[in-house]
Protein backbone atom coordinates (compact mmCIF):
# COMPACT_ATOMS: atom_id res chain seq x y z
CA UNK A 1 0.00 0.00 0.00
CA UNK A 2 2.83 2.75 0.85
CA UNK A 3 4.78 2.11 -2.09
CA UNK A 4 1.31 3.25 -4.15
CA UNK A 5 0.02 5.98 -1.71
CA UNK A 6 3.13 8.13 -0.60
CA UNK A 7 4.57 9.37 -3.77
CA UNK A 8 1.76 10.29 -5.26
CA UNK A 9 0.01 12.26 -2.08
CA UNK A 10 3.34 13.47 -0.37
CA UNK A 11 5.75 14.76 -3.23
CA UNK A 12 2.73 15.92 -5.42
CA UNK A 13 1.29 18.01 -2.37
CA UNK A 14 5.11 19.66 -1.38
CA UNK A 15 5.51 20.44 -4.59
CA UNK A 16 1.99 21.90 -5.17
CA UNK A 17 2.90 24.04 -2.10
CA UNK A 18 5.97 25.69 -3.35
CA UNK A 19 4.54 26.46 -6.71
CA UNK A 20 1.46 27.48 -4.81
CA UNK A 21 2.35 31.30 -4.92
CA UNK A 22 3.69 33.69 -7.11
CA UNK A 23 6.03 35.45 -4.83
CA UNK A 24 8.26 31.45 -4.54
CA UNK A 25 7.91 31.10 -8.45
CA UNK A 26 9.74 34.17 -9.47
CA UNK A 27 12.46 33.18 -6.39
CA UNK A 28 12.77 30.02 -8.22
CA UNK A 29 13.84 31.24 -10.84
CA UNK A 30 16.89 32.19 -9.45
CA UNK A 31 18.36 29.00 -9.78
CA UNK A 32 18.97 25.53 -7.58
CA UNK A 33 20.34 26.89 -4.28
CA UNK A 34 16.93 28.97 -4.10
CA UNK A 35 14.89 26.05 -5.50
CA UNK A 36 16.50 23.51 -3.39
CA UNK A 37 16.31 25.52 0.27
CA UNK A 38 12.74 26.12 -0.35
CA UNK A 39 11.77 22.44 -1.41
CA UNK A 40 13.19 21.73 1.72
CA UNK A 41 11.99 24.09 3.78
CA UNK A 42 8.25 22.63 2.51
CA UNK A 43 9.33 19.69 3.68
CA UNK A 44 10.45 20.83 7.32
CA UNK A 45 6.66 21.94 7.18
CA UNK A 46 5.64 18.53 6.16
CA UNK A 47 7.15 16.67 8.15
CA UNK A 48 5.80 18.87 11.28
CA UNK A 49 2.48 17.58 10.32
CA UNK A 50 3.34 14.51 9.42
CA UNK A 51 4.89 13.94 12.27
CA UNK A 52 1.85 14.43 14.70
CA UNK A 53 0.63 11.39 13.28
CA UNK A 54 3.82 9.34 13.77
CA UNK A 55 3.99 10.37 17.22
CA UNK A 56 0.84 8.50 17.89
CA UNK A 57 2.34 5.33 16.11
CA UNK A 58 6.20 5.62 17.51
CA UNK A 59 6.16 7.34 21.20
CA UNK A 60 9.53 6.47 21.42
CA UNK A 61 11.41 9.79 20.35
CA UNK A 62 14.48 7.87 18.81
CA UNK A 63 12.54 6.17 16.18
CA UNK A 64 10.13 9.37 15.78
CA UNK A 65 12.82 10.89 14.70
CA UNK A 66 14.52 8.30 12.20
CA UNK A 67 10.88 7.40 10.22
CA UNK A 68 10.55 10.55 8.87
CA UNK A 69 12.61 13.58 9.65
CA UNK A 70 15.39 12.51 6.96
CA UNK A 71 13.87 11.50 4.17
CA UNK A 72 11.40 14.48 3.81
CA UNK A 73 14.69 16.89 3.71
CA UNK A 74 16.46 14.17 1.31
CA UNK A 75 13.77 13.82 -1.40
CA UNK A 76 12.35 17.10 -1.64
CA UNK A 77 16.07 18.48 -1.65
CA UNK A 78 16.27 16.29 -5.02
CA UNK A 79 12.91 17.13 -6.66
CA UNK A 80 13.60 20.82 -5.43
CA UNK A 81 17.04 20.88 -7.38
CA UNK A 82 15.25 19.37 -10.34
CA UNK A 83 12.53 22.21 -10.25
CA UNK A 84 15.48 24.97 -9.93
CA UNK A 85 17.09 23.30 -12.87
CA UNK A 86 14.21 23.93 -14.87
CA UNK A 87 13.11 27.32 -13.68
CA UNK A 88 15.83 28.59 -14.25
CA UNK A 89 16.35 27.06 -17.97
CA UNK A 90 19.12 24.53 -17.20
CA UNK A 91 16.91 21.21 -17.99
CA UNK A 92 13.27 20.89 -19.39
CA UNK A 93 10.55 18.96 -18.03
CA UNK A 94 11.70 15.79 -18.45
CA UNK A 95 15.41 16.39 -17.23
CA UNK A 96 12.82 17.63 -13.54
CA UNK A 97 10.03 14.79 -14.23
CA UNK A 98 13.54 12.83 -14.07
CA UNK A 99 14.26 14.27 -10.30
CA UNK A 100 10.70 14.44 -9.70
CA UNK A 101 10.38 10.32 -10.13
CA UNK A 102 13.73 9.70 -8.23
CA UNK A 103 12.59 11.07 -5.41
CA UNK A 104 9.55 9.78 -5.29
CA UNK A 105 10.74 6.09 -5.65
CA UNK A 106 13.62 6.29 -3.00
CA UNK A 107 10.57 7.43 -0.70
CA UNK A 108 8.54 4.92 -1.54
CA UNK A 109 11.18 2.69 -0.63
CA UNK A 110 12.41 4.56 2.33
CA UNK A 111 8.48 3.85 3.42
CA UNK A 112 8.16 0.04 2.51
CA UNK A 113 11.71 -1.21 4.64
CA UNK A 114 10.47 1.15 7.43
CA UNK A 115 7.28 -0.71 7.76
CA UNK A 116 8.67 -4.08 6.92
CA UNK A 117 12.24 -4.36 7.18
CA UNK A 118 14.16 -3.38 9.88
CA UNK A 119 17.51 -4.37 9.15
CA UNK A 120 17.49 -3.23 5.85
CA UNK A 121 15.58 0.24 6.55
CA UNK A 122 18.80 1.55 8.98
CA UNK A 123 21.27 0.36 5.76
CA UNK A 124 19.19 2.78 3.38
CA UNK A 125 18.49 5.19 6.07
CA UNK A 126 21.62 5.86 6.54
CA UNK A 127 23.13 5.31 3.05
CA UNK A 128 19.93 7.59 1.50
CA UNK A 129 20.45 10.29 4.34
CA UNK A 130 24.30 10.69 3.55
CA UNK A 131 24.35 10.78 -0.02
CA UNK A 132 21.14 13.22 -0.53
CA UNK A 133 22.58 15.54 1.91
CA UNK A 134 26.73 15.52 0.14
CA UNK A 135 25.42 15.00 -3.23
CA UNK A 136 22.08 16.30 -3.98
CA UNK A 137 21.40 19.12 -1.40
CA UNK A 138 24.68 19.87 -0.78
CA UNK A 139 25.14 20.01 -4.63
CA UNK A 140 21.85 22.43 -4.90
CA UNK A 141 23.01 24.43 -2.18
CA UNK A 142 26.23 24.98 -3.70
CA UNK A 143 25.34 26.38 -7.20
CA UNK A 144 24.10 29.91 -7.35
């Protein structure tokens, strides 16, 4: 069920929030560092909500923490690059439907090994966590 419900509800509704208003549209434009900060940004808002929820399902604060907190950041940092790509003329829709789909997919998967597999879920949580932040955010962040 989560790998067919969260992409299409969560990254569709963060993005549909940044694009929401004209004022974050023209910042866009600016490039990926803008793009990327305030894709992420929507997500520290998303995850605040979100995680209301989760602390009805996890009370204990360490795993609160892990379920949801780091992917948010992750994947919207990589759809948010995408979309400052292509605001500001560097790629076309595709090149962000490219980003868009990638991040989507890792957070499917983030959600199925959280739910099912333990083991596996702290290898990608971990391994997803480290390389969004050096290589896509940190990447976004970087260009001006």
């Amino acid at each position: 069920k989560t790998l067919y419900t969260c992409w299409p509800i969560e990254e569709f509704s963060k993005l549909f929030a940044v694009l929401l208003f004209p004022a974050t549209r023209r910042f866009l434009k600016k490039g990926e560092k803008q793009a990327t900060i305030t894709a992420v940004a929507c997500a520290c808002g998303f995850q605040a909500l979100e995680n209301i929820g989760y602390w009805n399902d996890f009370p204990t604060f360490d795993i609160f923490l892990l379920r949801a907190n780091p992917a948010h950041l992750v994947f919207s940092g990589l759809w948010g690059r995408g979309l400052g790509r292509l605001m500001s003329g560097k790629t076309d829709f595709k090149g962000f439907a490219w980003y868009f789909i990638g991040a989507s997919l890792l957070h499917s998967a983030w959600n199925y090994f959280a739910s099912f597999h333990a083991f596996l879920f702290v290898i990608l949580a971990f391994s997803v966590s480290y390389a969004g932040f050096y290589f896509i955010v940190g990447k976004g962040v970087k260009n001006k």
